[in-house]
N, C-alpha and C. Protein backbone atom coordinates (compact mmCIF):
# COMPACT_ATOMS: atom_id res chain seq x y z
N UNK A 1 -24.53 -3.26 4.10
CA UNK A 1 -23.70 -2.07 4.17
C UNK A 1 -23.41 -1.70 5.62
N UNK A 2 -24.27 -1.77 6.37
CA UNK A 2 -24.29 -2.11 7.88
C UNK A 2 -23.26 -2.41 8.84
N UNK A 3 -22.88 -3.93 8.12
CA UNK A 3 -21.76 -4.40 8.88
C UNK A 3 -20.28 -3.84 8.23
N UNK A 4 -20.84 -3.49 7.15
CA UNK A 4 -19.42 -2.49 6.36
C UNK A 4 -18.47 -1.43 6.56
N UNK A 5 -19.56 -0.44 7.22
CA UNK A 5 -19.17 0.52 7.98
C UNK A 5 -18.74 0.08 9.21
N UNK A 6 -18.88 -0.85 10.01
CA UNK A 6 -18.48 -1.36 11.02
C UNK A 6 -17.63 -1.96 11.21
N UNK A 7 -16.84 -2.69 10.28
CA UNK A 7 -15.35 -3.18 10.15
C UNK A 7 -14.56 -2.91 10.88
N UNK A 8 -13.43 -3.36 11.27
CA UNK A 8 -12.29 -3.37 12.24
C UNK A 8 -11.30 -3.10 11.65
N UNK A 9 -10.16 -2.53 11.67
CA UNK A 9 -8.88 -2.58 10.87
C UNK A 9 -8.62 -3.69 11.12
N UNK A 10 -8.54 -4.77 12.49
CA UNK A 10 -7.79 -6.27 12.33
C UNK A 10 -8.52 -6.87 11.91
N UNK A 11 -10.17 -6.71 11.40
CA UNK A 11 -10.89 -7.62 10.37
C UNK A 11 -10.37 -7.28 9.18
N UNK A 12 -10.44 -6.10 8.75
CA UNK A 12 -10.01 -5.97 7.32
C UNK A 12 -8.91 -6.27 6.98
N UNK A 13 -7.81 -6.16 7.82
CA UNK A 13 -6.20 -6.87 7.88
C UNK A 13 -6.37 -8.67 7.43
N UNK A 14 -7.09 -9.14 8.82
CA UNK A 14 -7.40 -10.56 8.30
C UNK A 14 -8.05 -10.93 7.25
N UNK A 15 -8.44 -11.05 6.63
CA UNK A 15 -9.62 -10.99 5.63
C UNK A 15 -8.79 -10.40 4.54
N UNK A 16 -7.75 -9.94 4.15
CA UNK A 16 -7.08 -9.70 3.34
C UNK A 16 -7.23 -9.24 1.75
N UNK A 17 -8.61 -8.96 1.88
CA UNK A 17 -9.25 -8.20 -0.06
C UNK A 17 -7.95 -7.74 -0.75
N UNK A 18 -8.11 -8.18 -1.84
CA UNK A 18 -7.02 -7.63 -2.92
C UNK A 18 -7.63 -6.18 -2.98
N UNK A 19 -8.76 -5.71 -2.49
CA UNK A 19 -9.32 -4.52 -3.29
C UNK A 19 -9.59 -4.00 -1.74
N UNK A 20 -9.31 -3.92 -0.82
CA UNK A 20 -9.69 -3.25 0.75
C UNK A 20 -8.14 -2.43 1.27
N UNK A 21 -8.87 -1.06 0.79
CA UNK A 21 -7.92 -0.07 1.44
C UNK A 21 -7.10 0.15 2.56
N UNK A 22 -7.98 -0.78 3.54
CA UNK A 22 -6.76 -0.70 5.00
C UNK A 22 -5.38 -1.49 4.36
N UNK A 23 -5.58 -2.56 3.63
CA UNK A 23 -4.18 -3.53 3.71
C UNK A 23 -2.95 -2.82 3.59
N UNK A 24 -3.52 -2.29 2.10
CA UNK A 24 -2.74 -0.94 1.43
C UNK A 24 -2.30 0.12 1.85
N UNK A 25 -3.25 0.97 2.82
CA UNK A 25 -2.54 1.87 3.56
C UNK A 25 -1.25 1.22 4.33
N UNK A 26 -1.58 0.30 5.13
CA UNK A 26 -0.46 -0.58 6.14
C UNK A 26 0.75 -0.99 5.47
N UNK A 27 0.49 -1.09 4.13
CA UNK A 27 1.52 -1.57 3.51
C UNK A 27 2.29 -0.47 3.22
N UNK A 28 2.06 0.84 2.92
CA UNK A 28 2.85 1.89 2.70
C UNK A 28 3.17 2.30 3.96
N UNK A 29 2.56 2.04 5.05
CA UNK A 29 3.36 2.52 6.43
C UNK A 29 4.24 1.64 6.71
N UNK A 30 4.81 0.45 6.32
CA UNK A 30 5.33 -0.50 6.73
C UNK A 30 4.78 -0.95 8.08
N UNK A 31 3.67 -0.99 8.35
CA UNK A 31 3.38 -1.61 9.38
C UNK A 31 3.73 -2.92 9.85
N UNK A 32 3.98 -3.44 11.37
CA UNK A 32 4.03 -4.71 11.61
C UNK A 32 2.70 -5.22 12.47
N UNK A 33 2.47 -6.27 12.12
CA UNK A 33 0.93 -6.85 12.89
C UNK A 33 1.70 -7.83 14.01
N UNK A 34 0.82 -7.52 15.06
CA UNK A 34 1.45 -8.36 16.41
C UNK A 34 0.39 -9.59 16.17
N UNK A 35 1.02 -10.89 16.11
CA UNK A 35 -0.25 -12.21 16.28
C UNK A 35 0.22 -12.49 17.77
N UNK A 36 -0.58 -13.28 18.51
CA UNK A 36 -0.60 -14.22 19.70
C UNK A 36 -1.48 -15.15 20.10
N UNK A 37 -0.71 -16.12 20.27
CA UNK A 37 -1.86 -17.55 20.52
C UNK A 37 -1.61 -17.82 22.30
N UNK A 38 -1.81 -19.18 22.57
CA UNK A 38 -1.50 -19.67 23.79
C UNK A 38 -0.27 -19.76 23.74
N UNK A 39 0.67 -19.97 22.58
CA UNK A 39 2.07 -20.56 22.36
C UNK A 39 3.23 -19.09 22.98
N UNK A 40 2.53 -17.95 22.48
CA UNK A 40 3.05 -16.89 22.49
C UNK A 40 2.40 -15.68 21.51
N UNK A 41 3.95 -15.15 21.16
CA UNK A 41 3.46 -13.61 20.57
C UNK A 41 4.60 -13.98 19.29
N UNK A 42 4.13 -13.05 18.28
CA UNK A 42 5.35 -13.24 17.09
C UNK A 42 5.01 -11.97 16.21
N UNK A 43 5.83 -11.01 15.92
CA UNK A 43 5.17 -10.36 15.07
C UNK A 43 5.85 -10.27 12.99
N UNK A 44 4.82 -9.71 12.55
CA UNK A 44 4.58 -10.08 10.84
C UNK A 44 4.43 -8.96 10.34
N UNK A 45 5.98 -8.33 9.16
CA UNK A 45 5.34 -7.20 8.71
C UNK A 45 4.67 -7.39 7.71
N UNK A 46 3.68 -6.32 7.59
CA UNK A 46 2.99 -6.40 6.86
C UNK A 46 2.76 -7.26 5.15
N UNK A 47 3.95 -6.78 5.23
CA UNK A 47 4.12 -7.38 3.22
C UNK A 47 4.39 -8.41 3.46
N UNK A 48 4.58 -9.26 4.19
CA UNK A 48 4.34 -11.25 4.78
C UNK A 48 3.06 -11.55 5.04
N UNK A 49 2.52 -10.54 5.24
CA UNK A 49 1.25 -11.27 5.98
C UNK A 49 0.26 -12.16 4.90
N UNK A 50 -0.05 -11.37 4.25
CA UNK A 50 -0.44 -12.46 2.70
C UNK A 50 0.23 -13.94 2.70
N UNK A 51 -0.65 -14.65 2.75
CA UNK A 51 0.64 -16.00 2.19
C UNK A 51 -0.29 -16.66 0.79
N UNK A 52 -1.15 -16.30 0.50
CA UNK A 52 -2.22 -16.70 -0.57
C UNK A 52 -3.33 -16.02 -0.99
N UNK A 53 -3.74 -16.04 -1.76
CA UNK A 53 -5.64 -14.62 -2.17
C UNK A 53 -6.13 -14.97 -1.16
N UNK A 54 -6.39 -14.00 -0.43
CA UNK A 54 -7.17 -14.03 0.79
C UNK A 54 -6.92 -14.81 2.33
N UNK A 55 -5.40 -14.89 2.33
CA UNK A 55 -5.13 -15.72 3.02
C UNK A 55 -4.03 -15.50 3.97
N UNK A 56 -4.38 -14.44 5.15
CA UNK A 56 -3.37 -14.29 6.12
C UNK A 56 -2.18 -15.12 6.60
N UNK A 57 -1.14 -14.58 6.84
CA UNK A 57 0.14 -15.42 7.77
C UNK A 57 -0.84 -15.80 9.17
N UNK A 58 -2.07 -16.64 9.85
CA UNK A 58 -2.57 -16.25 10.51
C UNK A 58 -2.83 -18.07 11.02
N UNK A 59 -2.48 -18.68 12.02
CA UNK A 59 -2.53 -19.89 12.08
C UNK A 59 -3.94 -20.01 13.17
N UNK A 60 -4.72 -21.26 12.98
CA UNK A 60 -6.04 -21.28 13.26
C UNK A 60 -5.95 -21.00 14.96
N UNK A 61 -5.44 -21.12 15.66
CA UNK A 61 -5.19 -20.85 17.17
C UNK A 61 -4.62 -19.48 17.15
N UNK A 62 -4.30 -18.38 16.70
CA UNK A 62 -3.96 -17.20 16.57
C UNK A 62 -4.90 -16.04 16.48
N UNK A 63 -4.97 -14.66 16.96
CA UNK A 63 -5.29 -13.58 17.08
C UNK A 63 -4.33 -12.54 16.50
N UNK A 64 -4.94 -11.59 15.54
CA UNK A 64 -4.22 -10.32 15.06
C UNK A 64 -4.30 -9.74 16.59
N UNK A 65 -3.43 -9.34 17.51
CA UNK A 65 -3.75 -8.24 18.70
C UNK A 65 -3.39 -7.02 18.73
N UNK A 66 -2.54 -6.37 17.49
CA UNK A 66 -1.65 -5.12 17.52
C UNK A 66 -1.37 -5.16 16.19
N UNK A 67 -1.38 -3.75 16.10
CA UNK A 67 -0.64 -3.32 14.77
C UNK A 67 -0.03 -2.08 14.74
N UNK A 68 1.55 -2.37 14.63
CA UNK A 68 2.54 -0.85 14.57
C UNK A 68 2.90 -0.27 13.53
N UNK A 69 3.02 1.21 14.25
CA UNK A 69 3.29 1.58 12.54
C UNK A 69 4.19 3.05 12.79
N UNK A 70 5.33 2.85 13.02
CA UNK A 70 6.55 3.95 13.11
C UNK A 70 6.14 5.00 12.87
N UNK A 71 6.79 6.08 14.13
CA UNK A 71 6.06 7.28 14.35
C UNK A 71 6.36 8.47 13.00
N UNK A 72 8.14 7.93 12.03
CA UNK A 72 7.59 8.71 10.77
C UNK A 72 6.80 8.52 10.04
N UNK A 73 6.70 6.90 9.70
CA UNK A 73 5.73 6.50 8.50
C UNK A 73 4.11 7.05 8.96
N UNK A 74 3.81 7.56 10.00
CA UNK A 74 2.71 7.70 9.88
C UNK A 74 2.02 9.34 9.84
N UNK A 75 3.66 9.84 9.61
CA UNK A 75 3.31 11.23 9.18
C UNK A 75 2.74 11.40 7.66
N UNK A 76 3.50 10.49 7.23
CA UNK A 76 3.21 11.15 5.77
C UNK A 76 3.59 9.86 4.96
N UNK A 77 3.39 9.12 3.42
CA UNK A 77 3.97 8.27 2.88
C UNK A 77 4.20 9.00 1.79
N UNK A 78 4.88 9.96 1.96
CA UNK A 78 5.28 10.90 0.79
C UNK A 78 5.92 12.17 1.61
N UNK A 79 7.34 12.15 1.96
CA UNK A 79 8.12 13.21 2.37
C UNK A 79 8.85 14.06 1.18
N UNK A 80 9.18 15.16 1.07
CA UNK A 80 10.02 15.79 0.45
C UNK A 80 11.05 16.95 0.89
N UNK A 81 12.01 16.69 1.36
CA UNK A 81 13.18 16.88 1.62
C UNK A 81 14.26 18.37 0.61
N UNK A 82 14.00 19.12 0.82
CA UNK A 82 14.76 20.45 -0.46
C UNK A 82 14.37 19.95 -1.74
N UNK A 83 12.98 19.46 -1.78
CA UNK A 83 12.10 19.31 -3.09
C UNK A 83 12.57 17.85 -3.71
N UNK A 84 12.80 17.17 -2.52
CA UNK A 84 13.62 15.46 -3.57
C UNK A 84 12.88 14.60 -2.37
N UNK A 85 12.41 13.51 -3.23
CA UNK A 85 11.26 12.78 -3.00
C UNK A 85 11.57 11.82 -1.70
N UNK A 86 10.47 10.56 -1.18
CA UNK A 86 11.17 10.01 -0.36
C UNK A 86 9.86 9.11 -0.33
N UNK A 87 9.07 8.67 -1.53
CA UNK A 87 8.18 8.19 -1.37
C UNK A 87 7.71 6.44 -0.48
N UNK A 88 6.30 6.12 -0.58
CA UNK A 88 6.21 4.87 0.08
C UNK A 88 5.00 4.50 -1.00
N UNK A 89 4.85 3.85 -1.94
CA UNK A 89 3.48 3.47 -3.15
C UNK A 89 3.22 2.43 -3.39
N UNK A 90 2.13 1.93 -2.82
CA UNK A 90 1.16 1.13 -2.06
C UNK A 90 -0.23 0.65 -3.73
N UNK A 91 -0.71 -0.16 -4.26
CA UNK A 91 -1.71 -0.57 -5.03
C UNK A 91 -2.50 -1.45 -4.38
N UNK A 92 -4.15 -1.48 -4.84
CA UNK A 92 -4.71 -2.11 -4.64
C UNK A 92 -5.66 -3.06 -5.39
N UNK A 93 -6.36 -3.79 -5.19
CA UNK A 93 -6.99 -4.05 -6.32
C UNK A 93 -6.55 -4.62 -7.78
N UNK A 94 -5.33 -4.39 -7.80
CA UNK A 94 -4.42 -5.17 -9.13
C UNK A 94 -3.95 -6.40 -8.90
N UNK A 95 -3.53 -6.76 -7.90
CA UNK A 95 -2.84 -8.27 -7.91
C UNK A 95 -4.02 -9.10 -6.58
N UNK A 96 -3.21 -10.14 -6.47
CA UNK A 96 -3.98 -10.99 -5.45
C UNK A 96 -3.72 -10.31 -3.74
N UNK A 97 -2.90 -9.08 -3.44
CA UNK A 97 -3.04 -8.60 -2.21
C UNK A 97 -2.54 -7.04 -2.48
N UNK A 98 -2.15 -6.49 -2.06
CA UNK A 98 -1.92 -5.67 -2.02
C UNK A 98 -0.28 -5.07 -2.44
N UNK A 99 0.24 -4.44 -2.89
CA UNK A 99 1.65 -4.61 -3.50
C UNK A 99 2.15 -3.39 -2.98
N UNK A 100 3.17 -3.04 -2.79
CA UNK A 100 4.10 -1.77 -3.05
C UNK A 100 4.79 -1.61 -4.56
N UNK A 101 4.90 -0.66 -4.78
CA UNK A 101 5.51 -0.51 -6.36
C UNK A 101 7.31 -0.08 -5.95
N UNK A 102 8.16 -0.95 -5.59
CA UNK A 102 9.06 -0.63 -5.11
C UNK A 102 9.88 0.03 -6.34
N UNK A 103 10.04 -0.41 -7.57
CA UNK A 103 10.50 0.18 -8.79
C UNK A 103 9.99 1.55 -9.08
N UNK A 104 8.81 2.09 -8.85
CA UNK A 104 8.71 2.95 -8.24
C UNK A 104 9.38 4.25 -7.47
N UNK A 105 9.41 3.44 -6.81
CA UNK A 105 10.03 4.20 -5.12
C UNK A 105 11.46 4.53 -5.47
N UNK A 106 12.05 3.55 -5.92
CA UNK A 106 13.55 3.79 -6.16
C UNK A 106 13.67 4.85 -7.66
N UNK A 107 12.76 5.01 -8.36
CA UNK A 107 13.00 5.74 -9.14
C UNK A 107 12.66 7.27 -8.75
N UNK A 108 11.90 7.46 -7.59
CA UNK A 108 11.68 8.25 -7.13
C UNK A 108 12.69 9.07 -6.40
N UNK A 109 12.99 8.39 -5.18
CA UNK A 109 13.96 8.57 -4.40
C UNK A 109 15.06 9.28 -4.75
N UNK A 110 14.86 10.62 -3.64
CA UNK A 110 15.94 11.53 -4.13
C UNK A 110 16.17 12.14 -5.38
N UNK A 111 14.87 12.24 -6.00
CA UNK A 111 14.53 13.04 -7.47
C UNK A 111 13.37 13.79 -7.09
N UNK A 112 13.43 15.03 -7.99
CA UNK A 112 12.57 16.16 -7.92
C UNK A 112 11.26 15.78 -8.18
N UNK A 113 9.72 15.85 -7.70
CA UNK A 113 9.15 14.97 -8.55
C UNK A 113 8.60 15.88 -9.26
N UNK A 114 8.95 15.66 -10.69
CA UNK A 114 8.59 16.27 -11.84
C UNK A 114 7.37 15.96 -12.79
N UNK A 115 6.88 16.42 -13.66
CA UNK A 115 5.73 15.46 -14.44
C UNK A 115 6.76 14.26 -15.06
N UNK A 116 7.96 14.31 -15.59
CA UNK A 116 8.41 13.37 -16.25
C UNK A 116 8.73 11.82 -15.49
N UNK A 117 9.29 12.64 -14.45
CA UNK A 117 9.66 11.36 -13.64
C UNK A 117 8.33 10.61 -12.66
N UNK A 118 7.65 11.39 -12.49
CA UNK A 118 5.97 11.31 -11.88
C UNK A 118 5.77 9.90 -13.38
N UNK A 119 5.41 9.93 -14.51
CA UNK A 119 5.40 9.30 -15.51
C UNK A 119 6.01 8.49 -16.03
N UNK A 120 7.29 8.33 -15.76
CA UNK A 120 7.98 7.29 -15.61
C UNK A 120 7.78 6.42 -14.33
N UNK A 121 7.71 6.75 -13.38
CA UNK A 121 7.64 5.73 -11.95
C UNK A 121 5.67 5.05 -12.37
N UNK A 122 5.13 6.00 -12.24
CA UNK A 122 3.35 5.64 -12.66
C UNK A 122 3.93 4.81 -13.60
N UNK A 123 4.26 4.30 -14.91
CA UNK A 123 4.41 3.24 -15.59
C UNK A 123 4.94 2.00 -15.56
N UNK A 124 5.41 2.10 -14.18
CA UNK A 124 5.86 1.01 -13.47
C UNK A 124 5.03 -0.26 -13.18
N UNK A 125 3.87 0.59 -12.45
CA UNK A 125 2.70 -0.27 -12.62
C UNK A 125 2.45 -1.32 -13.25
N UNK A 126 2.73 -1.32 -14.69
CA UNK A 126 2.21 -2.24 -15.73
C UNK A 126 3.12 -3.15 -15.50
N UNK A 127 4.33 -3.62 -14.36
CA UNK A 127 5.01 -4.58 -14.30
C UNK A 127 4.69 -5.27 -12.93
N UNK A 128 3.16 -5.18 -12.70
CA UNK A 128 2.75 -5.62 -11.44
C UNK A 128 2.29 -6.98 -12.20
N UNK A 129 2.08 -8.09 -11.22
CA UNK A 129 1.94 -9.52 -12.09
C UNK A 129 -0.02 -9.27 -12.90
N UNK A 130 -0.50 -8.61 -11.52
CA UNK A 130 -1.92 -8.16 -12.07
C UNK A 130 -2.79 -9.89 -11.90
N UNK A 131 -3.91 -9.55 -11.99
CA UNK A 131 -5.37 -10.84 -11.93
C UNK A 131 -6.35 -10.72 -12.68
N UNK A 132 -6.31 -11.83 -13.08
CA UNK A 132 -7.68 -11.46 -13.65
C UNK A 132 -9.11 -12.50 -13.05
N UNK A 133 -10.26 -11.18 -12.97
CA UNK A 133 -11.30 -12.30 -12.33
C UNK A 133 -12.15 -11.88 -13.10
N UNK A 134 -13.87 -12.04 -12.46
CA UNK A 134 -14.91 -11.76 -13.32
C UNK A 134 -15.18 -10.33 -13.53
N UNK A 135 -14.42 -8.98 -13.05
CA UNK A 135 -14.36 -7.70 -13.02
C UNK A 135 -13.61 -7.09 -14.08
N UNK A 136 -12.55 -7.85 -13.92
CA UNK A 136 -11.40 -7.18 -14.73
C UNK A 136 -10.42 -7.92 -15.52
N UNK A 137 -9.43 -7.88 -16.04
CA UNK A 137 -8.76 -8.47 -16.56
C UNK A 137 -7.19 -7.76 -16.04
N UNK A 138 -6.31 -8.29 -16.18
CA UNK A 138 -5.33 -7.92 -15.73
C UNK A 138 -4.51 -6.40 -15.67
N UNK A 139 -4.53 -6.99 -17.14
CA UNK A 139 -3.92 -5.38 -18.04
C UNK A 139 -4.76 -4.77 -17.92
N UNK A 140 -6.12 -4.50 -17.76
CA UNK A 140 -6.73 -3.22 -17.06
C UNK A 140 -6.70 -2.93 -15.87
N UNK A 141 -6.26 -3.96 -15.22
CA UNK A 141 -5.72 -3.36 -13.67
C UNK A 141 -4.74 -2.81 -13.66
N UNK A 142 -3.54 -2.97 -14.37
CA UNK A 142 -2.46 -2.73 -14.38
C UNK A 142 -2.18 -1.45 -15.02
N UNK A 143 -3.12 -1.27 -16.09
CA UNK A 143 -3.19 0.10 -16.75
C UNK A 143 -3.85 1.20 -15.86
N UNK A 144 -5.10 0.94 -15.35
CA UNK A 144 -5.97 1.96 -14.16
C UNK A 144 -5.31 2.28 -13.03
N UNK A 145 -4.02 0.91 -12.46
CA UNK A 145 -3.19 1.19 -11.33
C UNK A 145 -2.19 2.80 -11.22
N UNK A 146 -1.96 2.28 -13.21
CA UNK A 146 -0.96 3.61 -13.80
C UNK A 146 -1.56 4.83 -13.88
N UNK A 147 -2.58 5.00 -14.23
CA UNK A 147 -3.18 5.97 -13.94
C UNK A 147 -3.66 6.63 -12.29
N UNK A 148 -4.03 5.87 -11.30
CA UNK A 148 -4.02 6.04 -10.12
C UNK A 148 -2.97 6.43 -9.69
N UNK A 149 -1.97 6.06 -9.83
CA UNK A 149 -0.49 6.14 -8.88
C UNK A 149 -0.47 7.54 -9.81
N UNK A 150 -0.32 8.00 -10.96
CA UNK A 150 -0.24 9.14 -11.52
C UNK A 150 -0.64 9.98 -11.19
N UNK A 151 -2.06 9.99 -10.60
CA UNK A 151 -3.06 11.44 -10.25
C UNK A 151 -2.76 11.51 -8.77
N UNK A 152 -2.17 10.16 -8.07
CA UNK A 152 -1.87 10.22 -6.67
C UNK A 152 -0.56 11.19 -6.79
N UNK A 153 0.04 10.71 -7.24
CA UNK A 153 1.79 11.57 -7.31
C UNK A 153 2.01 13.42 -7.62
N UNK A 154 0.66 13.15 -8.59
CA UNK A 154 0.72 14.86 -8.99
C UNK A 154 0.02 15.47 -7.95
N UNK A 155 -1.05 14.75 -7.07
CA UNK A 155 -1.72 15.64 -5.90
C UNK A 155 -0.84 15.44 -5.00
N UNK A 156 0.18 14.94 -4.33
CA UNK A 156 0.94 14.87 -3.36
C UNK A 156 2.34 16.10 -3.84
N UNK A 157 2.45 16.06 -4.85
CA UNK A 157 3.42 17.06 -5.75
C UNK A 157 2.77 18.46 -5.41
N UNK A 158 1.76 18.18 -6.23
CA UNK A 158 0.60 20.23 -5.45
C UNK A 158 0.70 19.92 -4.13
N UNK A 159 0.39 19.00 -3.15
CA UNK A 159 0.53 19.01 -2.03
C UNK A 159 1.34 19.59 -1.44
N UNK A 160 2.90 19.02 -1.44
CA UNK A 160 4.47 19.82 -1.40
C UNK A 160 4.18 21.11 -1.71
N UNK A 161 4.19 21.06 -2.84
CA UNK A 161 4.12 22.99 -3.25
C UNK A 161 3.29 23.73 -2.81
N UNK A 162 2.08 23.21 -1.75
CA UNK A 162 0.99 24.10 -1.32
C UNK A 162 1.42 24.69 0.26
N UNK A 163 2.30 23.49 0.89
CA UNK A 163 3.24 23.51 1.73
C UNK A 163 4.09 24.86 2.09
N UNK A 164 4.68 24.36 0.97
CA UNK A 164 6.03 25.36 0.58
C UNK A 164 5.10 26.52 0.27
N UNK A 165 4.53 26.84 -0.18
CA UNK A 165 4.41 28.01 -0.29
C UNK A 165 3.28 28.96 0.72
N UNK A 166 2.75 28.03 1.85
CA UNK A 166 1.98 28.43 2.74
C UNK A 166 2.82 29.36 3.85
């Protein structure tokens, strides 16, 4: 547990867990990761960096050295604009890396977020490809994802409104 707490964001970046929260956050910021070898510098956004389960865009002579992440995206991955959405929704733990729910997002976008439409985008989820290993099985990832993104959406929703009305 030791060395757990001690982690690096560019270890946990490299190292790429389907189930490790940094990837995921990065992925809803759209972050880009800076690599550099002797050859040079190149940089990788984030949702490339995966090229396999567990398996960075990361060539054996290479270093993660930087990682950016745009000065809006890192206000918030959930703006709301005269009460109409502008989300960024990020999963973990369901597929082999980390996903954005872009079907999602677009159903979001520029809609009030309501319980209905909150419930419609959360059911999106279940069209993630999903894994199955010795934990879980797919469709329960895919179902628990729906439920996560759900209780995420309605606390970011009270969130807005706690806002607004502060």
């Amino acid at each position: 547990m030791r060395t757990r707490n001690r982690g690096t964001l560019g270890g946990s970046l490299c190292h790429v867990d389907p189930a490790a929260a940094l990837p995921g956050v990065m992925l809803a910021l759209d972050a880009v990761l800076e690599v550099a070898s002797v050859g040079g510098t190149r940089r990788v956004p984030i949702a490339q960096w995966p090229t396999m389960y567990m398996t960075p865009d990361l060539e054996a002579d290479e270093l993660l050295t930087g990682v950016r992440i745009s000065r809006h995206a890192a206000r918030t991955n959930l703006r709301a604009t005269h009460g109409f959405c502008e989300p960024a929704i990020a999963v973990i733990g369901v597929d082999e890396s980390a996903r954005r729910l872009d079907a999602a997002e677009q159903l979001l976008l520029g809609h009030a977020l309501d319980k209905d439409t909150i419930e419609q985008a959360s059911a999106l989820a279940i069209d993630l490809p999903g894994m199955d290993d010795v934990h879980a099985n797919s469709l329960y990832r895919r179902r628990i994802a729906r439920v996560m993104v759900s209780r995420a959406l309605h606390l970011a929703r009270q969130r807005v409104v706690d806002e607004v009305m502060a």
